[in-house]
Protein backbone atom coordinates (compact mmCIF):
# COMPACT_ATOMS: atom_id res chain seq x y z
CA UNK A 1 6.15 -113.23 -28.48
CA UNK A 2 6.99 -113.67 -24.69
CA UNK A 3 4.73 -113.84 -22.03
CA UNK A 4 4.71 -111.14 -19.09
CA UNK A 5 6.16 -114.13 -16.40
CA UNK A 6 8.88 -115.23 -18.44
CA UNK A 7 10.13 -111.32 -19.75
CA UNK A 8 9.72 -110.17 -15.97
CA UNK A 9 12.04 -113.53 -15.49
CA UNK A 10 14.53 -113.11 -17.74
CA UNK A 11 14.92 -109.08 -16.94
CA UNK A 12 15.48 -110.24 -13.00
CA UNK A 13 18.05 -112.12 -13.90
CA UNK A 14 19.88 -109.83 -16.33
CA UNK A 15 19.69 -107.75 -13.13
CA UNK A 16 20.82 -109.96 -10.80
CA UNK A 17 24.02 -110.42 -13.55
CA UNK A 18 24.49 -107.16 -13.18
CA UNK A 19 24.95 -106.95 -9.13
CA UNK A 20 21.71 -106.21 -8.09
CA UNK A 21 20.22 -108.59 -5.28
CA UNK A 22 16.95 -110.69 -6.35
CA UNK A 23 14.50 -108.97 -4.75
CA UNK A 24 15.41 -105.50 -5.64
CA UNK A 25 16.08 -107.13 -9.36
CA UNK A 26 12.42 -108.21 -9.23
CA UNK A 27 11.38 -105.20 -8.73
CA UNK A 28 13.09 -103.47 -11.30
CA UNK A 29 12.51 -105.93 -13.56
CA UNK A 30 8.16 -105.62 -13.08
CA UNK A 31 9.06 -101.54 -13.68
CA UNK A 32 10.60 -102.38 -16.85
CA UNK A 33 8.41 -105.31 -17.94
CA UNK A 34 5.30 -103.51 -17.20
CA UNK A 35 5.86 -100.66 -19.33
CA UNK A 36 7.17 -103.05 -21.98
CA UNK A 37 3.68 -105.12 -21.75
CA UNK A 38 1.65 -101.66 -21.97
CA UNK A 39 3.12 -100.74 -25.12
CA UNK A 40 5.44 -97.71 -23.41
CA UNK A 41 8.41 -98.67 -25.00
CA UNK A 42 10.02 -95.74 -24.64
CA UNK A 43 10.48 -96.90 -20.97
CA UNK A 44 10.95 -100.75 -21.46
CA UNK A 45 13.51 -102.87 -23.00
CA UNK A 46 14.63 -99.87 -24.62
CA UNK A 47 16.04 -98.73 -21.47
CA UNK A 48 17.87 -101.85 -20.42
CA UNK A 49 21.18 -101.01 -21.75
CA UNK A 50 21.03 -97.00 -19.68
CA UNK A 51 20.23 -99.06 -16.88
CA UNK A 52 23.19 -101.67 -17.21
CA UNK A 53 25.82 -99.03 -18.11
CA UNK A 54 24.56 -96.85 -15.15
CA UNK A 55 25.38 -100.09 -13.27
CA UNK A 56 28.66 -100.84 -14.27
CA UNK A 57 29.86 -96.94 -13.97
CA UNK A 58 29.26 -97.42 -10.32
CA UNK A 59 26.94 -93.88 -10.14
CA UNK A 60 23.90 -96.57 -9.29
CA UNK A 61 24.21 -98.91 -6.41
CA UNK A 62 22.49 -102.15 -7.47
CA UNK A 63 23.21 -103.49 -3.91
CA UNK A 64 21.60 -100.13 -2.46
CA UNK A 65 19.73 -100.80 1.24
CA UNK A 66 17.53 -97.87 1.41
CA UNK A 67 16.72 -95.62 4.84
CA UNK A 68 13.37 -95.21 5.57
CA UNK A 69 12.05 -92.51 8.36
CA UNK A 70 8.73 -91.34 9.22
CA UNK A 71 9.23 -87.89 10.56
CA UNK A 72 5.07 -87.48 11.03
CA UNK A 73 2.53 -89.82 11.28
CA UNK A 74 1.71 -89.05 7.53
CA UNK A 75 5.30 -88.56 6.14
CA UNK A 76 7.43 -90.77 5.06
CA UNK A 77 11.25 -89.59 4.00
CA UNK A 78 13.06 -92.24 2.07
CA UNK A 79 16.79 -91.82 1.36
CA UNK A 80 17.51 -94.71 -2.01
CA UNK A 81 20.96 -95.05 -0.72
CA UNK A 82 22.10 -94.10 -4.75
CA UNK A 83 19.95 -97.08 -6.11
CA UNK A 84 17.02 -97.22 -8.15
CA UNK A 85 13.38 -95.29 -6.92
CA UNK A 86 11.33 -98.13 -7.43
CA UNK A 87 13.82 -100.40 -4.73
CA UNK A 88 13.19 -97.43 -2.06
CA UNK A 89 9.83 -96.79 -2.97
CA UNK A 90 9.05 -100.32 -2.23
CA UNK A 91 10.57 -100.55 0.93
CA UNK A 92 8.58 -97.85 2.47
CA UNK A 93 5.26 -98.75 0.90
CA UNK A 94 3.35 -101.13 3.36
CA UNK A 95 4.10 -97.80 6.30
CA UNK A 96 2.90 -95.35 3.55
CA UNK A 97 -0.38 -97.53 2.77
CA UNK A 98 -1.41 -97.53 6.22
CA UNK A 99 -0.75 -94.08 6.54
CA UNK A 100 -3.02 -93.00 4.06
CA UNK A 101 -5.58 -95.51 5.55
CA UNK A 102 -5.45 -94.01 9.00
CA UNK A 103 -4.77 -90.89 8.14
CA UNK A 104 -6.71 -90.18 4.66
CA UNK A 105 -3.90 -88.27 3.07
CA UNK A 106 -0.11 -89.44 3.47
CA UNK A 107 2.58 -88.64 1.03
CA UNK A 108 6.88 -90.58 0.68
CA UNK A 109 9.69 -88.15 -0.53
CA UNK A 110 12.44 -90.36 -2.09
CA UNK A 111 16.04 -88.72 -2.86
CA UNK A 112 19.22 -89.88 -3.93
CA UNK A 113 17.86 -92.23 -6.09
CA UNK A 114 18.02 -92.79 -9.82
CA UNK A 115 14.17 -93.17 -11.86
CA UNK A 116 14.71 -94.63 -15.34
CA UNK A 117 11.05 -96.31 -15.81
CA UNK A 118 7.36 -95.01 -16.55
CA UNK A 119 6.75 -93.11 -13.62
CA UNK A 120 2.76 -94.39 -13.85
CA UNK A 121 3.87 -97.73 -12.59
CA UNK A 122 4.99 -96.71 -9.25
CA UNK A 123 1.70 -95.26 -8.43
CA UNK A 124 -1.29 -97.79 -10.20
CA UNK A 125 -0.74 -100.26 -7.54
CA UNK A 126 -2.21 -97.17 -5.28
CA UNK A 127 -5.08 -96.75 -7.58
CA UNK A 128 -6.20 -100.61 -7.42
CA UNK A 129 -6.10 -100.28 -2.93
CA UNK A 130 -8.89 -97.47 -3.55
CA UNK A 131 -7.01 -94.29 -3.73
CA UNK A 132 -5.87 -90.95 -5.61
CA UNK A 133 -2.69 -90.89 -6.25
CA UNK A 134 -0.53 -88.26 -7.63
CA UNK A 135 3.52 -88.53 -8.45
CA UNK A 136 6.10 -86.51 -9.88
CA UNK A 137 9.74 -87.45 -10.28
CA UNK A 138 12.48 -84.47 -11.54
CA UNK A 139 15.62 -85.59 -13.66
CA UNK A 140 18.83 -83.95 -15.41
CA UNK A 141 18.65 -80.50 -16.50
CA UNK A 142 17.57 -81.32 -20.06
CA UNK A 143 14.60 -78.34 -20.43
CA UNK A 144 14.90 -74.60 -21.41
CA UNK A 145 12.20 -72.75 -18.85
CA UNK A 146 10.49 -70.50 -21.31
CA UNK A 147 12.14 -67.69 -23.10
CA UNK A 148 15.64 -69.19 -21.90
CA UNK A 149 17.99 -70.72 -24.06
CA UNK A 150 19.56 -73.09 -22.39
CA UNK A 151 18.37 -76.32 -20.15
CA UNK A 152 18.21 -76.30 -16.53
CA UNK A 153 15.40 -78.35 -15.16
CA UNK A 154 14.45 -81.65 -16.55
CA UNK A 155 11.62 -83.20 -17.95
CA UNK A 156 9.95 -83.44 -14.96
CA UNK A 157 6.78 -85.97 -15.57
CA UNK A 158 3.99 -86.18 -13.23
CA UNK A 159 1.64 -88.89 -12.94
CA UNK A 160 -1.89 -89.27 -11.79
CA UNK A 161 -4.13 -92.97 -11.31
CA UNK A 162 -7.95 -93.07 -8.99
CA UNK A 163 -9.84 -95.87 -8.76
CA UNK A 164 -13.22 -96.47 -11.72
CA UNK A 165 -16.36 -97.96 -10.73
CA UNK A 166 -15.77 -100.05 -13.69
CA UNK A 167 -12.77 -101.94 -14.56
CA UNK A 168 -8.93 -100.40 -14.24
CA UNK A 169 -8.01 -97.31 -12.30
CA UNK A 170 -7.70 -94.00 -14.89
CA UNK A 171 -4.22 -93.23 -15.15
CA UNK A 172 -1.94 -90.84 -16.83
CA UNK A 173 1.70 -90.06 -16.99
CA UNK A 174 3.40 -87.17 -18.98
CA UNK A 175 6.35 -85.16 -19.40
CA UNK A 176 5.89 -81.66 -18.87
CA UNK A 177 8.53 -80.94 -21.58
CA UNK A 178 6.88 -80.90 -24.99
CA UNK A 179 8.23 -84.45 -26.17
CA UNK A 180 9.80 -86.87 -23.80
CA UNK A 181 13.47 -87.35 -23.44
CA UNK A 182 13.39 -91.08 -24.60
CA UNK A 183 11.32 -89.92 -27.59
CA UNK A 184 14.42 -87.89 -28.88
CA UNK A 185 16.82 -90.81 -28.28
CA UNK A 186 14.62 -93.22 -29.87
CA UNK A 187 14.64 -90.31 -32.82
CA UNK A 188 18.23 -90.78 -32.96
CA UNK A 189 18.66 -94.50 -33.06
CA UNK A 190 15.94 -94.57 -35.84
CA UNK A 191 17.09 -92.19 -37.72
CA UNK A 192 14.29 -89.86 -37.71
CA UNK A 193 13.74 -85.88 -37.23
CA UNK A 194 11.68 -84.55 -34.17
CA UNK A 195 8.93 -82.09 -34.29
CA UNK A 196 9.71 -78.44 -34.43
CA UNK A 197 8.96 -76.38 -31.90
CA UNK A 198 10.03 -78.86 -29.07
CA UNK A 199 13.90 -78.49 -29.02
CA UNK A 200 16.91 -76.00 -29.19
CA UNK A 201 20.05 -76.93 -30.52
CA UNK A 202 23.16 -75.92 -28.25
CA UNK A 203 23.37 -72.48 -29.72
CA UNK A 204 19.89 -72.03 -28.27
CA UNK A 205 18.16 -71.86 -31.91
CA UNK A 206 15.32 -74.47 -32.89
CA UNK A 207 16.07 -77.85 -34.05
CA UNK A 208 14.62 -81.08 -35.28
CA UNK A 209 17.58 -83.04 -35.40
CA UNK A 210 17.70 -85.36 -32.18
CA UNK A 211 21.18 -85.45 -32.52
CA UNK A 212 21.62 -81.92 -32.13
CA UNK A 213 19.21 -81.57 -28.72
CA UNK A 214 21.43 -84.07 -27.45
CA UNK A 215 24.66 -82.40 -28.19
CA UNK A 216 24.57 -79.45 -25.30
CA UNK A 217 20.91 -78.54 -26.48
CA UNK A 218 17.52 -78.03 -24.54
CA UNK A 219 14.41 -79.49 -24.73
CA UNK A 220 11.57 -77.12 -24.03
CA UNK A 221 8.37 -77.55 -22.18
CA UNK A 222 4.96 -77.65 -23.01
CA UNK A 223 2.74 -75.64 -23.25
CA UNK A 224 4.74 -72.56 -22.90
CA UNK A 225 5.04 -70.97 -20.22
CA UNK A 226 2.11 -72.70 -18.70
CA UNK A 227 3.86 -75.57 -19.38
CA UNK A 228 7.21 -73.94 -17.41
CA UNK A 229 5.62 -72.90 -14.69
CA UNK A 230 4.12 -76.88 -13.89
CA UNK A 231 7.61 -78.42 -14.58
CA UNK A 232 9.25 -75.84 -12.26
CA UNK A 233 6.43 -76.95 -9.58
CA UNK A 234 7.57 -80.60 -10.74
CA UNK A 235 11.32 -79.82 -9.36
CA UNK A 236 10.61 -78.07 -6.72
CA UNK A 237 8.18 -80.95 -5.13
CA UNK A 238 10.30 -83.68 -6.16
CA UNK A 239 13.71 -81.86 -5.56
CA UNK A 240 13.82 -79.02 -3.14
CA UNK A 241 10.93 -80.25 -0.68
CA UNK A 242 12.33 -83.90 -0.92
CA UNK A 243 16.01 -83.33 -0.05
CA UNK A 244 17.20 -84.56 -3.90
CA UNK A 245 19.16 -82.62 -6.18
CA UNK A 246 17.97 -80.43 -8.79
CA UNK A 247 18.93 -81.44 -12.31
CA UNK A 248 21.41 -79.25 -12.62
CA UNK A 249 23.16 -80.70 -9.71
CA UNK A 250 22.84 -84.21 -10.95
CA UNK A 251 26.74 -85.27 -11.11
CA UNK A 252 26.34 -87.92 -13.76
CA UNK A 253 29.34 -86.58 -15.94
CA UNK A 254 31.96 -87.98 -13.07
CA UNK A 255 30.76 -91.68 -13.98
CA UNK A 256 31.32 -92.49 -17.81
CA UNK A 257 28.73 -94.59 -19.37
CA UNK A 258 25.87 -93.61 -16.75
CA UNK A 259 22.42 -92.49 -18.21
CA UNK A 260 20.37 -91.98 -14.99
CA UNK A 261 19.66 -89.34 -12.61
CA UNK A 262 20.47 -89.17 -9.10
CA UNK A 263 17.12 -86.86 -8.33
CA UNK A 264 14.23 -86.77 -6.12
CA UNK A 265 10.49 -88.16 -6.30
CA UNK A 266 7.61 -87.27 -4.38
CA UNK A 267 4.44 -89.63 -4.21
CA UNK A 268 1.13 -88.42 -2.35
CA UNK A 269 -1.89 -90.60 -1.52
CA UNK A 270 -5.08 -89.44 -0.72
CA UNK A 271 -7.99 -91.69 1.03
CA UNK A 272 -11.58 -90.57 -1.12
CA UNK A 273 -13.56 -92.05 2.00
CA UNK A 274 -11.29 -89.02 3.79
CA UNK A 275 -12.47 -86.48 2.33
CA UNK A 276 -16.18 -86.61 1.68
CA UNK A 277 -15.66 -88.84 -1.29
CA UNK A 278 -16.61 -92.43 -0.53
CA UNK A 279 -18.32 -92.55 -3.78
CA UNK A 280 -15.74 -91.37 -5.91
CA UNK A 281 -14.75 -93.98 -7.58
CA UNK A 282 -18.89 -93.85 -9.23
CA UNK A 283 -18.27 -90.27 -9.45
CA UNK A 284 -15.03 -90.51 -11.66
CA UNK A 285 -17.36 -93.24 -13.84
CA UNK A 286 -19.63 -90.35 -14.42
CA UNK A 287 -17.30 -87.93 -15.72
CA UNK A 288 -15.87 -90.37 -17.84
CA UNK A 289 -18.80 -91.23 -19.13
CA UNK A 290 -19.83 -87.55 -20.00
CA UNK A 291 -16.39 -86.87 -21.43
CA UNK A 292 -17.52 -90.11 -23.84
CA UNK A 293 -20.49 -88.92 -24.84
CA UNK A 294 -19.36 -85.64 -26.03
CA UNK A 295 -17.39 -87.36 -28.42
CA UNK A 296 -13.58 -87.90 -26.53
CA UNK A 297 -12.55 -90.82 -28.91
CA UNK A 298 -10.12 -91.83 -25.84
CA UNK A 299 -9.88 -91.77 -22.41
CA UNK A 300 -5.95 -91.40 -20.41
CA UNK A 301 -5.13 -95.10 -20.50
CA UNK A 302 -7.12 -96.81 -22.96
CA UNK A 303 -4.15 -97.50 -25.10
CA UNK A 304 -2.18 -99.00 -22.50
CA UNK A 305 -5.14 -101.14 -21.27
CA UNK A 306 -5.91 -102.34 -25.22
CA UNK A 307 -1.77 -103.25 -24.90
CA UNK A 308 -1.96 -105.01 -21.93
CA UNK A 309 -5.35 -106.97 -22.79
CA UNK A 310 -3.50 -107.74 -25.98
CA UNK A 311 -0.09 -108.86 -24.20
CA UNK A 312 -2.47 -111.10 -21.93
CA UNK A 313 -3.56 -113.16 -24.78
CA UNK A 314 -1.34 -113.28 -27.35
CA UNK A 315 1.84 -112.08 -25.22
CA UNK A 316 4.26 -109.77 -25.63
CA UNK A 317 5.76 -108.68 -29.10
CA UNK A 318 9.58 -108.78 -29.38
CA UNK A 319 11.98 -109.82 -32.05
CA UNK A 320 14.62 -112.74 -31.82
CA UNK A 321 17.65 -110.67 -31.90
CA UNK A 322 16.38 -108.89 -29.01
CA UNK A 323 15.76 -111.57 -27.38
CA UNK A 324 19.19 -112.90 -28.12
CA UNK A 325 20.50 -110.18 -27.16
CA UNK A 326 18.76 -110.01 -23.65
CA UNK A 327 19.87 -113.81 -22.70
CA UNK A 328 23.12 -112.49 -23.54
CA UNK A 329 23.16 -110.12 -20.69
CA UNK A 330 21.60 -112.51 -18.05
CA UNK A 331 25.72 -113.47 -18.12
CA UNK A 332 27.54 -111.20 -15.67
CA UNK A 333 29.94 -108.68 -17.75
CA UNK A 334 33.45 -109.34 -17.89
CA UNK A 335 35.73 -107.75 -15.26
C-alpha cells in the first residue's frame, strides 16, 4: 500500500525526471494519482509509461507555458502550447471560476493539448465550489460512426459532476464508444478477449481480439447510432468550436513512441443560484433519493467514493515491482 501524499510525490517527481517543471508535474501527477486512488486504473499508473514515451518523442511539451485569452466576459480560450490539458486547464481556472460566479454560466475551450487522464478529475473540483459542470474532451480517430467501417472520431468521453446536499458532488465520466480505449489495451496486456459487438477488426468485420482493434481497426460507439450521434456532438464541441484538431488530424504517427492526442477540450460551468436553482444541490438529493428507492443498487460514483474512502484508510493498493519500477523512473532517461 501507498498513501495518496507519497504516490502523488513520487509521480511529480518521475515527471519532473522527465522534463516537466514542478508545478505543472504536480499537477499531472494529482490527475494521475487521483484516478489511481478511485480505483480508475485504466487512467492511473497504467498510463505512466504513454505519458513518458509521449515525453521523450518530443510530440508533448513537458516545459509547455500555456496562452490564456478571454475573448468575452464568460469565455475563456486556452491554447496548451502542445502540453498536457490539465497544465492549461489550470492556468486559466481562477479567471474561469469567477466568471461563472459573476456571470452564472462561463465555459474554457483548451486546444493543442494532449488529455491522457480521467476526464472526471478536471471538472469535480467545480462540483465541490457549488456548481454544474459538464466536460468533454475528443481524441484520435479510434471510432467507426455507425454503419461505417472504419474509425474516424475518437472516443470522445464526456463528463458531468453537481454539487449533493449530502456528502460528495455526483459525478460521472464515460466514453461514448462502447468500451473505452484503455479497456482494449489493458485486454491486450492481460491477455484477454473483449466483448463482441464493441470493435471491428481492420477489414471492418467484428472482433474480440484487442490485438486486432488495435491493428488499423475501429472501435464503435455506444449505443448505436444514438450513441454516434453524442460522440460526433463530443468532437465537434471539443474540436471544431475549440480551435483543436479532429482525431483524424491528430499527427501522432510523425513522433515514434507517442500515445497521446494533440485534441481539443471544452469545459462549461454553470452557477445553480443563476438560474433559478439555489436549491439545487437539495433538489439533486431528492432525485437521488427517489432513484434509491426504486431499487437503483448504485448511484454514478459510488464506486469511486467506496475506493477513495478505502484508499483513505488503508491506502492505496500497488505491488512492489510496480513500485520498483516507478522509483526507477523518478531517474531522468538516458540521453
Amino acid at each position: 500500500m501507498i498513501s495518496y501524499g507519497d504516490l502523488h510525490a513520487l509521480l511529480a517527481r518521475i515527471f519532473t525526471a522527465h522534463g516537466m517543471p514542478p508545478g505543472s508535474a504536480a499537477i499531472l501527477a494529482g490527475a494521475v494519482a487521483q484516478a489511481e486512488r478511485d480505483a480508475c486504473l485504466s487512467h492511473g499508473l497504467f498510463r505512466i509509461p504513454g505519458y513518458l514515451s509521449s515525453l521523450r518523442s518530443g510530440y508533448v511539451d513537458g516545459a509547455a507555458v500555456p496562452v490564456v485569452e478571454q475573448p468575452r466576459p464568460g469565455t475563456m480560450a486556452v491554447d496548451g502550447a502542445r502540453g498536457f490539458a490539465q497544465v492549461a486547464l489550470e492556468a486559466g481556472r481562477v479567471r474561469l471560476l469567477e466568471a461563472a460566479r459573476n456571470l452564472g454560466i462561463a465555459c474554457i475551450s483548451i486546444r493543442n493539448a494532449h488529455h491522457y487522464a480521467a476526464l472526471a478529475t478536471d471538472i469535480e473540483p467545480f462540483a465541490d465550489a457549488g456548481l454544474f459542470a459538464l466536460a468533454m474532451v475528443n481524441g484520435r480517430s479510434r471510432v467507426a460512426p455507425f454503419g461505417a467501417r472504419r474509425a474516424v472520431i475518437g472516443t470522445n468521453p464526456i463528463a458531468f459532476a453537481c454539487p449533493r446536499a449530502s456528502g460528495a458532488p455526483l459525478l460521472w465520466d464515460m466514453a461514448t464508444s462502447a468500451i473505452a480505449n484503455a479497456d482494449v489495451l489493458m485486454a491486450a496486456r492481460d491477455g484477454h478477449a473483449i466483448p463482441a459487438g464493441v470493435a471491428l477488426d481492420r477489414h471492418g468485420e467484428p472482433t474480440t481480439d484487442p490485438e486486432a482493434m488495435q491493428d488499423g481497426g475501429a472501435l464503435l460507439p455506444f449505443g448505436g447510432h444514438k450513441g454516434a450521434a453524442i460522440a460526433t456532438m463530443v468532437e465537434l464541441l471539443a474540436a471544431a468550436l475549440t480551435g483543436g484538431r479532429f482525431g483524424f488530424e491528430d499527427d501522432a504517427f510523425r513522433y515514434p513512441g507517442a500515445t497521446t492526442a494533440n485534441a481539443g477540450q471544452l469545459i462549461i460551468l454553470i452557477d445553480p443560484a443563476a438560474t433559478g436553482g439555489a436549491g439545487a444541490a437539495e433538489r439533486v438529493e431528492t432525485l437521488l433519493t427517489r432513484l434509491t428507492d426504486a431499487g437503483a443498487d448504485r448511484i454514478p460514483g459510488d464506486r469511486r467514493l467506496a475506493a477513495r474512502a478505502s484508499a483513505a484508510e488503508n491506502g492505496i493498493p500497488i505491488t512492489q515491482a510496480l513500485l520498483a519500477q516507478l522509483q526507477a523512473w523518478t531517474y531522468p532517461p538516458a540521453s
